[in-house]
C-alpha atoms as a PDB file:
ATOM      1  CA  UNK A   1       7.031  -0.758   4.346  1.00  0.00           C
ATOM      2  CA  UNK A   2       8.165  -4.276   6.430  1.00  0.00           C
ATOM      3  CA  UNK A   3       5.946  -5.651   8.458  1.00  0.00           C
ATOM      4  CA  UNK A   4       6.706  -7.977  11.133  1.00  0.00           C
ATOM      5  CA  UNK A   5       4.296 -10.746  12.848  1.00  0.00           C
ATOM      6  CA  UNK A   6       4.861 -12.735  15.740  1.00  0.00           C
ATOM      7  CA  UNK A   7       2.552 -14.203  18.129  1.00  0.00           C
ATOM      8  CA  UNK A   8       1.680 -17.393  16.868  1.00  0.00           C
ATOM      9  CA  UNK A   9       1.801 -20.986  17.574  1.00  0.00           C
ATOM     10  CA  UNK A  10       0.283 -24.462  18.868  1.00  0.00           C
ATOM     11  CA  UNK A  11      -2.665 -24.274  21.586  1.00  0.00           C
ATOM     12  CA  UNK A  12      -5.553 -26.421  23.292  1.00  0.00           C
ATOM     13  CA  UNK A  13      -9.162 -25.651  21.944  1.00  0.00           C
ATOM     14  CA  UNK A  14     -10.541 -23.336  24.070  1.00  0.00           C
ATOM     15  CA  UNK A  15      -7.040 -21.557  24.822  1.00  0.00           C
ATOM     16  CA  UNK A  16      -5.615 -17.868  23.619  1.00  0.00           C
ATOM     17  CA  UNK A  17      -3.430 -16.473  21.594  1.00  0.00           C
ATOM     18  CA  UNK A  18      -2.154 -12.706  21.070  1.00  0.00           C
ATOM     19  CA  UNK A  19      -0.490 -11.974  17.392  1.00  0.00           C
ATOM     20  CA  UNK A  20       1.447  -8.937  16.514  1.00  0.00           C
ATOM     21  CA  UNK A  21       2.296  -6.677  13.910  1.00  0.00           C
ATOM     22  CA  UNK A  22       4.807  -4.065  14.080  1.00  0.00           C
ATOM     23  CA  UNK A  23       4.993  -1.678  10.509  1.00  0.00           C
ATOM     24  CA  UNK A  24       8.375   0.056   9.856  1.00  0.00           C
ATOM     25  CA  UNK A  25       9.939   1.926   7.102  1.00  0.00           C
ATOM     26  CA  UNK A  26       8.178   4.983   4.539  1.00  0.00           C
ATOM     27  CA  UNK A  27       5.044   5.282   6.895  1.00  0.00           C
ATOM     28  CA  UNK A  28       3.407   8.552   6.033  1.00  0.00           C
ATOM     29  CA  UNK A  29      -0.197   7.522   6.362  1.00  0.00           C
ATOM     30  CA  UNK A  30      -2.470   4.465   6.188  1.00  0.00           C
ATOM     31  CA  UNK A  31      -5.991   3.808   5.521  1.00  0.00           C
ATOM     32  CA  UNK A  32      -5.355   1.055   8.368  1.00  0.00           C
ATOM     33  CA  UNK A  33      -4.315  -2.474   9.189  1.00  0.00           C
ATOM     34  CA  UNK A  34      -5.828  -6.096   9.075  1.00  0.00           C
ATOM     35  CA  UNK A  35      -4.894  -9.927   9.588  1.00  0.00           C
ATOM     36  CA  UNK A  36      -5.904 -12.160   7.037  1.00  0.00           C
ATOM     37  CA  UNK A  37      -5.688 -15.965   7.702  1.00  0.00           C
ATOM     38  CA  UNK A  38      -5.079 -18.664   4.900  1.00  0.00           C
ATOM     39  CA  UNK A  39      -5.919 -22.810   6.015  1.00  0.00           C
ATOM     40  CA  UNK A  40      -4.421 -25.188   3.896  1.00  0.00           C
ATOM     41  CA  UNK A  41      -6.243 -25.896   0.508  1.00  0.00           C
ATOM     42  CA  UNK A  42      -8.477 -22.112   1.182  1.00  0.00           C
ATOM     43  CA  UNK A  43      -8.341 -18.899  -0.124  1.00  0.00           C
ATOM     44  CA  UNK A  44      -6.839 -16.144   2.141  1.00  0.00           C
ATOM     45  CA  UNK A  45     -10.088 -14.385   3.928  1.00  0.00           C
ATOM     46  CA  UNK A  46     -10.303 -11.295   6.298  1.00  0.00           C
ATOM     47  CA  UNK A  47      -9.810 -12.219   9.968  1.00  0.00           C
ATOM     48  CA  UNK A  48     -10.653  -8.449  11.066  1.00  0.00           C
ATOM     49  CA  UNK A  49      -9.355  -4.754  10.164  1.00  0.00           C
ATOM     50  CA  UNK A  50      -9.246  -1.465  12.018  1.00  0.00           C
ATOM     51  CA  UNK A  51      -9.066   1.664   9.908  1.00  0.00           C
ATOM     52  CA  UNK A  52      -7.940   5.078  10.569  1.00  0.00           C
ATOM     53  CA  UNK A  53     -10.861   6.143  12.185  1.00  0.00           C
ATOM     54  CA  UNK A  54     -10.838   3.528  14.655  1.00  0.00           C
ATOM     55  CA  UNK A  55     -13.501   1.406  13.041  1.00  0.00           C
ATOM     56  CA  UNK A  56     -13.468  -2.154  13.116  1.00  0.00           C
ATOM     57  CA  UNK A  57     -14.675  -5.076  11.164  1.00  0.00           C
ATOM     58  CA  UNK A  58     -14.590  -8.517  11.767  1.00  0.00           C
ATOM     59  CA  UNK A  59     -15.569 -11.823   9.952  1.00  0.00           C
ATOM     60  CA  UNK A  60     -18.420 -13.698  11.156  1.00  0.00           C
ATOM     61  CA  UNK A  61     -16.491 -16.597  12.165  1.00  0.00           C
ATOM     62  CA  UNK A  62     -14.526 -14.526  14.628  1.00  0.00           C
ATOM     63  CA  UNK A  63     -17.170 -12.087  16.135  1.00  0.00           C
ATOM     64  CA  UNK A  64     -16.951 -12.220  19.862  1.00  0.00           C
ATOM     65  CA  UNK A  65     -14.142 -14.282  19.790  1.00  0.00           C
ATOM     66  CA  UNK A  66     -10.979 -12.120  18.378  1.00  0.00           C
ATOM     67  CA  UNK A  67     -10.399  -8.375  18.759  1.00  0.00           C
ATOM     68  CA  UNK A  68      -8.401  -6.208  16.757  1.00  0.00           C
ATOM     69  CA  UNK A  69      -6.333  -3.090  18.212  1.00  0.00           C
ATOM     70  CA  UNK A  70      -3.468  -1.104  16.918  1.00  0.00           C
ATOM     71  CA  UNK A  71      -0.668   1.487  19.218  1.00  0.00           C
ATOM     72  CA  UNK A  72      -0.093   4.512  16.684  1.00  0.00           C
ATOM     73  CA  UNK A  73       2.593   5.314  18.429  1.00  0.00           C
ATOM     74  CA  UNK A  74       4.092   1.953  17.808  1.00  0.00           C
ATOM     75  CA  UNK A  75       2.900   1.418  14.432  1.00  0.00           C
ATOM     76  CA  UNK A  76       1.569  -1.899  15.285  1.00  0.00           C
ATOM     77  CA  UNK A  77      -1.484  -4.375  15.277  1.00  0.00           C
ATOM     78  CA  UNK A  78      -2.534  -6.411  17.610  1.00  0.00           C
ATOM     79  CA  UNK A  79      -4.768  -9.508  17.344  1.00  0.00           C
ATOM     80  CA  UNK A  80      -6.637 -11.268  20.292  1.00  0.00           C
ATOM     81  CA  UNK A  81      -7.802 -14.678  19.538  1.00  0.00           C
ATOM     82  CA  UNK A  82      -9.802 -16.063  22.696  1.00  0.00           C
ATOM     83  CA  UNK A  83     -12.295 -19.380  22.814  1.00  0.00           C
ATOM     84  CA  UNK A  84      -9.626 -20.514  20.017  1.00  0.00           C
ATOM     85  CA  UNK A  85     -11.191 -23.479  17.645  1.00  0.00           C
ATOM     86  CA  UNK A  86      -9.490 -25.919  15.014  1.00  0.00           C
ATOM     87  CA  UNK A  87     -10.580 -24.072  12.792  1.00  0.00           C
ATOM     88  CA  UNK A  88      -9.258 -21.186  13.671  1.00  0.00           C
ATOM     89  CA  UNK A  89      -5.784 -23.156  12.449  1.00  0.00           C
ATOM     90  CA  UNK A  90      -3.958 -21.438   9.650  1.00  0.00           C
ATOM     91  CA  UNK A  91      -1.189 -18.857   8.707  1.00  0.00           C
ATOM     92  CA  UNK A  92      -2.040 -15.241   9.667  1.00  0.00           C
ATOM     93  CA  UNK A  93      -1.347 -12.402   7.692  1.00  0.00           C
ATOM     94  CA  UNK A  94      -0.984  -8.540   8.633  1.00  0.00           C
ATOM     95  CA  UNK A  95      -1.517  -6.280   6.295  1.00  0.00           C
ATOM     96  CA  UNK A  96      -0.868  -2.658   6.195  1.00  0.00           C
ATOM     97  CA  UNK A  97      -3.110  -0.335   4.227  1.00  0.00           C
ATOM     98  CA  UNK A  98      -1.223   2.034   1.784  1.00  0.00           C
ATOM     99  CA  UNK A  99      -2.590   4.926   0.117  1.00  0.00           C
ATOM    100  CA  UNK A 100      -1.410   3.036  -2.946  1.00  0.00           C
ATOM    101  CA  UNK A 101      -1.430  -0.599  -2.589  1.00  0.00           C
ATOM    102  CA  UNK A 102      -1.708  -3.093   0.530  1.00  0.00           C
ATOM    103  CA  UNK A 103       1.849  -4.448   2.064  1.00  0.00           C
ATOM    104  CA  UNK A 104       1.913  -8.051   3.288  1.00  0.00           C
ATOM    105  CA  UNK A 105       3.381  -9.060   6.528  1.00  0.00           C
ATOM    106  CA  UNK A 106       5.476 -13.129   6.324  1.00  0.00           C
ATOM    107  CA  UNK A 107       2.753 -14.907   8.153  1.00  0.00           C
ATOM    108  CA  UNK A 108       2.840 -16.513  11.887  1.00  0.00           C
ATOM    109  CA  UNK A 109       0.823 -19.992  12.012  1.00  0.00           C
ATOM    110  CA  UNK A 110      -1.523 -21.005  14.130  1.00  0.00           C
ATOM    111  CA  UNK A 111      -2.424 -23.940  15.256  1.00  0.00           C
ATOM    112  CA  UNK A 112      -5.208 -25.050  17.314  1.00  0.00           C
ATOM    113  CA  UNK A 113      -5.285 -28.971  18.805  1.00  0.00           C
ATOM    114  CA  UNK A 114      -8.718 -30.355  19.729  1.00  0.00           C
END
C-alpha cells in the first residue's frame, strides 16, 4: 500500500488548509484512515480518524476546528483544517488501516504564522 499526501503548507493564523491522502496498491479492505501530526521535539499524536463504519474521532485540540472525510471510490482522505493556530504547525501523517499492520503516508508540513 503507497500512500500519497499533499495539501500542505505556510498560512496566516486564522486561515485554512485542505490535506489529502490518496491510498493505492493491494487494497482489499481497511479498518480505516487517519492523519497523525508530529511538531518538532513531540511525539507523533492522532489528529483525527474515520473508520469503516463512518465513525469519526478527533483529538481535543482539533474538535470543531478540523474534519475528517474519505471518497471510497477514490481511496482517499481528506483533512479540513479551519481557524488554523501555531500550533497546529507540524508534519502530517496519513495513515491507512490494514487488517495487519498500519501503512504510513511521507508527511506534508504545515505551517501556521501568527
Amino acid at each position: 500500500v503507497q500512500l500519497q499526501a499533499s495539501g500542505g503548507g505556510l498560512v496566516q493564523a486564522g486561515g485554512s488548509l485542505r490535506l489529502s491522502c490518496a491510498a493505492s496498491g493491494s487494497i482489499f479492505s481497511t479498518v480505516g484512515m487517519g492523519w497523525y501530526r508530529q511538531a518538532p521535539g513531540k511525539q507523533r499524536e492522532l489528529v483525527a480518524s474515520i473508520i469503516s463504519s463512518g465513525m469519526t474521532r478527533y483529538a481535543d485540540s482539533v474538535k470543531g476546528r478540523f474534519t475528517i472525510s474519505r471518497d471510497n471510490a477514490k481511496n482517499t482522505v481528506y483533512l479540513q483544517m479551519n481557524s488554523l493556530k501555531p500550533e497546529d504547525t507540524a508534519v502530517y501523517y496519513c495513515a491507512y488501516y490494514g487488517v495487519a499492520r498500519t501503512y504510513w503516508g511521507q508527511g506534508t508540513l504545515v505551517t501556521v504564522s501568527s
